[in-house]
N, C-alpha and C. Protein backbone atom coordinates (compact mmCIF):
# COMPACT_ATOMS: atom_id res chain seq x y z
N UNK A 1 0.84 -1.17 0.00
CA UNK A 1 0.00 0.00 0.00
C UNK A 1 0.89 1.24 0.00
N UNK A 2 0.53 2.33 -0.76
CA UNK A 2 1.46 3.23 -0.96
C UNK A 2 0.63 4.30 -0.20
N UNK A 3 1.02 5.24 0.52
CA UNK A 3 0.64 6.62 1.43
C UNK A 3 1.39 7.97 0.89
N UNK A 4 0.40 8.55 0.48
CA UNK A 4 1.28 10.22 0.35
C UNK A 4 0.72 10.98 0.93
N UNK A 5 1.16 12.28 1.09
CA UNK A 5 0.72 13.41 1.92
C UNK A 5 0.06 14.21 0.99
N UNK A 6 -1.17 14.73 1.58
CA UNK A 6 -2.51 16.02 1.23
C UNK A 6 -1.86 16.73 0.51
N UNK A 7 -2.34 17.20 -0.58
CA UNK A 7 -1.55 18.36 -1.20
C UNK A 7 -2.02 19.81 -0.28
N UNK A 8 -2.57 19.98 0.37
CA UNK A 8 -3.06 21.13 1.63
C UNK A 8 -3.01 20.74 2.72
N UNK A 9 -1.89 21.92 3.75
CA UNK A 9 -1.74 21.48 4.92
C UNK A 9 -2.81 20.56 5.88
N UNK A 10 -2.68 19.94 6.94
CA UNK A 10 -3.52 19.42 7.71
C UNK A 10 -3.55 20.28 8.43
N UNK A 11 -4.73 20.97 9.47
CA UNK A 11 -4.76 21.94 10.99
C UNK A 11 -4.89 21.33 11.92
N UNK A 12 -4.19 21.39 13.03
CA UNK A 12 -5.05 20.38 14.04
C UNK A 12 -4.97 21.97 15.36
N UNK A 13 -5.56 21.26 16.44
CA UNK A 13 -6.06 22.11 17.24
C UNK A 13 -5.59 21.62 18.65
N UNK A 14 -5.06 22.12 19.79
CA UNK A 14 -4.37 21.40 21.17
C UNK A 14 -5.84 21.60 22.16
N UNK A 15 -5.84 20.75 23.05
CA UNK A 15 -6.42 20.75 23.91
C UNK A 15 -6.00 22.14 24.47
N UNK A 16 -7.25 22.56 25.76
CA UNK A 16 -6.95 23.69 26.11
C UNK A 16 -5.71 23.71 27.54
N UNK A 17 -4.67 24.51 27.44
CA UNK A 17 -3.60 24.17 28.18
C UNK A 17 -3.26 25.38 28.96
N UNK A 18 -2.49 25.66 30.22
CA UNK A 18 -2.47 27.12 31.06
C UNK A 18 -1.94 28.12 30.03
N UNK A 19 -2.33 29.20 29.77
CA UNK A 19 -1.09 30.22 29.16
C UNK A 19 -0.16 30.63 29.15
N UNK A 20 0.79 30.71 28.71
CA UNK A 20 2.44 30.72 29.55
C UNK A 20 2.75 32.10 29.85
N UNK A 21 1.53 33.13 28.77
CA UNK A 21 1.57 34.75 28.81
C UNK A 21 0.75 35.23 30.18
N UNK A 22 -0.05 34.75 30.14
CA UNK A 22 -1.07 35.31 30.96
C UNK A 22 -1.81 34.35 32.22
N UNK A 23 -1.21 34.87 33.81
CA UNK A 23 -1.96 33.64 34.62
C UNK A 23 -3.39 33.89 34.68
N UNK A 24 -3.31 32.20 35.12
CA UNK A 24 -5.02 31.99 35.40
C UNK A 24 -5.87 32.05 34.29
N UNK A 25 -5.16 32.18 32.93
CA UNK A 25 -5.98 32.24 31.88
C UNK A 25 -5.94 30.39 30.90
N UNK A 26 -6.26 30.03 30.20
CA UNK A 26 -5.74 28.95 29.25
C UNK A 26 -5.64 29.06 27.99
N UNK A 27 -4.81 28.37 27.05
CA UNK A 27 -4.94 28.52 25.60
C UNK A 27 -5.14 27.19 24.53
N UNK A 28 -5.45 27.71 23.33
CA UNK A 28 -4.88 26.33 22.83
C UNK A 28 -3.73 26.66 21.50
N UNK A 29 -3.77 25.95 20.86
CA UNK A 29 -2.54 26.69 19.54
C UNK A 29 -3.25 25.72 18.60
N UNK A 30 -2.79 26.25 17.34
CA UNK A 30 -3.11 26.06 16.05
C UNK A 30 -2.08 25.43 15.58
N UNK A 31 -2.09 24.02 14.81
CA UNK A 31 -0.29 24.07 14.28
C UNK A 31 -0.75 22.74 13.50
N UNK A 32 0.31 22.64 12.33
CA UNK A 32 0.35 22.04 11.06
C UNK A 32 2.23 21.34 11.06
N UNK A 33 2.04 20.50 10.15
CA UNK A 33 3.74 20.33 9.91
C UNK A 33 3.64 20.73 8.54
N UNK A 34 5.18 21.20 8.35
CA UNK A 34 5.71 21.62 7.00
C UNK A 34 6.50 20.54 6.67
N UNK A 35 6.02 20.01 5.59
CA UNK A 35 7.05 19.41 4.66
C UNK A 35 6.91 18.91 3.13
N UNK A 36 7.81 18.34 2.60
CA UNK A 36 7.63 18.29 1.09
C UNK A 36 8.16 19.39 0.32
N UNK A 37 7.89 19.36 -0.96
CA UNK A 37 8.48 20.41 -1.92
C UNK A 37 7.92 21.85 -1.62
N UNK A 38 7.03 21.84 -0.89
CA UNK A 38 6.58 23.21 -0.62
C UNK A 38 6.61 23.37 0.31
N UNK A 39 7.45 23.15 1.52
CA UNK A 39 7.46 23.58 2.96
C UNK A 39 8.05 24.89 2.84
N UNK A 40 8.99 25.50 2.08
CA UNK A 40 9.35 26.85 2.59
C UNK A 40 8.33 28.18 2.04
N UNK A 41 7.44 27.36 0.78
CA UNK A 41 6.19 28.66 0.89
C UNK A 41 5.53 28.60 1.53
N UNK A 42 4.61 27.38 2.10
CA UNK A 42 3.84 27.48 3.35
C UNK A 42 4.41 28.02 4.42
N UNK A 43 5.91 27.83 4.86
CA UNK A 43 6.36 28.46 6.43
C UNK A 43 6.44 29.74 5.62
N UNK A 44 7.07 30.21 4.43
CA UNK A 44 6.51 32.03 4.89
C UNK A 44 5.28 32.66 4.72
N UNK A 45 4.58 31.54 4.22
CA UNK A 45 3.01 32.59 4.45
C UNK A 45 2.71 32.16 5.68
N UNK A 46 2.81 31.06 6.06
CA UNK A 46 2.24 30.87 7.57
C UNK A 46 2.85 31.53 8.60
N UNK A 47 4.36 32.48 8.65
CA UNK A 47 4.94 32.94 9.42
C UNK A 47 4.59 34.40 9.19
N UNK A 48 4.22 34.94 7.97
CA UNK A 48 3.42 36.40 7.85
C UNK A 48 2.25 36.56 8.25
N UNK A 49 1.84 34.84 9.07
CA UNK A 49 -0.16 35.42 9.54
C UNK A 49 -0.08 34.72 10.91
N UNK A 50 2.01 35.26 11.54
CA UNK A 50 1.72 34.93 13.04
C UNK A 50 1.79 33.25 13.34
N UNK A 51 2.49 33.02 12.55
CA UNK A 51 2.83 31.50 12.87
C UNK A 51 4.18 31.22 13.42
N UNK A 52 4.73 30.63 14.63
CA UNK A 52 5.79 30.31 14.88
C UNK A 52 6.29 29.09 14.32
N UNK A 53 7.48 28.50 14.33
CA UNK A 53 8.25 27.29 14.09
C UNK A 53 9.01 26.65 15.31
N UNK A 54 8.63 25.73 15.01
CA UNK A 54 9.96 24.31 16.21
C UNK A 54 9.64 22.90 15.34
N UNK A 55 11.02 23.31 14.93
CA UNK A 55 11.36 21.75 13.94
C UNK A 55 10.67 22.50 12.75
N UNK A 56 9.88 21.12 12.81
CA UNK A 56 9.10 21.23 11.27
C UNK A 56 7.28 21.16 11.37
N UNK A 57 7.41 21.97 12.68
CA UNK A 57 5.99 22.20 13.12
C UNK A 57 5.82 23.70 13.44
N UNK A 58 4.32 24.30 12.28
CA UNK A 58 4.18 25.50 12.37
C UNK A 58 2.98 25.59 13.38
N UNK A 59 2.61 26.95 14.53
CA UNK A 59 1.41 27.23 15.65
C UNK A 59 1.93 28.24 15.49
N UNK A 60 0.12 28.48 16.09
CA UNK A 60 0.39 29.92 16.51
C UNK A 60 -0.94 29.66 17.71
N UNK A 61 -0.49 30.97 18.69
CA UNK A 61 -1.88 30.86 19.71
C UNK A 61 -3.42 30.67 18.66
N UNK A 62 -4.02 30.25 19.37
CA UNK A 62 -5.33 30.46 18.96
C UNK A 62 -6.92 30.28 19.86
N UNK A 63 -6.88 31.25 20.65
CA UNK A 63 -7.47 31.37 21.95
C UNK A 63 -8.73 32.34 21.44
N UNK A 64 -10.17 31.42 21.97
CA UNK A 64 -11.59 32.08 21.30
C UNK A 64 -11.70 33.78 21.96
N UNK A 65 -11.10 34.17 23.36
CA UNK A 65 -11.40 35.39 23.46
C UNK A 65 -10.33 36.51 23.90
N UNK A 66 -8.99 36.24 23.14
CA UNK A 66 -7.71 36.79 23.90
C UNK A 66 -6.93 36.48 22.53
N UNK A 67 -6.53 38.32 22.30
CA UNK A 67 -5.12 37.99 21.84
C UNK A 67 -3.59 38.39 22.28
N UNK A 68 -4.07 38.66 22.95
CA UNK A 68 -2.75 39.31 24.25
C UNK A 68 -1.34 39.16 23.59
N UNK A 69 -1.11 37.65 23.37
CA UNK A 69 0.05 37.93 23.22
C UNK A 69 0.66 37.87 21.50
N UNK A 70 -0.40 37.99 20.97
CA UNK A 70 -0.38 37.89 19.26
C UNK A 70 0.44 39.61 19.22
């Protein structure tokens, strides 16, 4: 059986976790992996709409009533 990857990123979504910006508040993050022949256009559009990197995984906060630290 042969497996390839989506030609459009996957999103996934984190459980809700403490905020590391703000106490007593929680967050969750938004984040996708980059890879394949097009990982470096997806990481710069995804890094011009507030996306961070570690490794080869792009997030960004994504909290329903706070953007504090965007």
């Amino acid at each position: 059986m042969r497996h390839s990857l989506p030609i459009a990123p996957q999103f996934y979504v984190t459980a809700p976790q403490p905020c590391p910006y703000l106490e007593g508040r929680m967050e969750r993050k938004l984040f996708t992996a980059v890879h394949g022949e097009h990982a470096n256009t997806l990481n710069n559009a995804l890094s011009r709409q507030g996306f961070r990197r570690s490794q080869n995984v792009l997030y960004r906060p994504s909290c329903a009533d706070c953007a504090a630290c965007l």
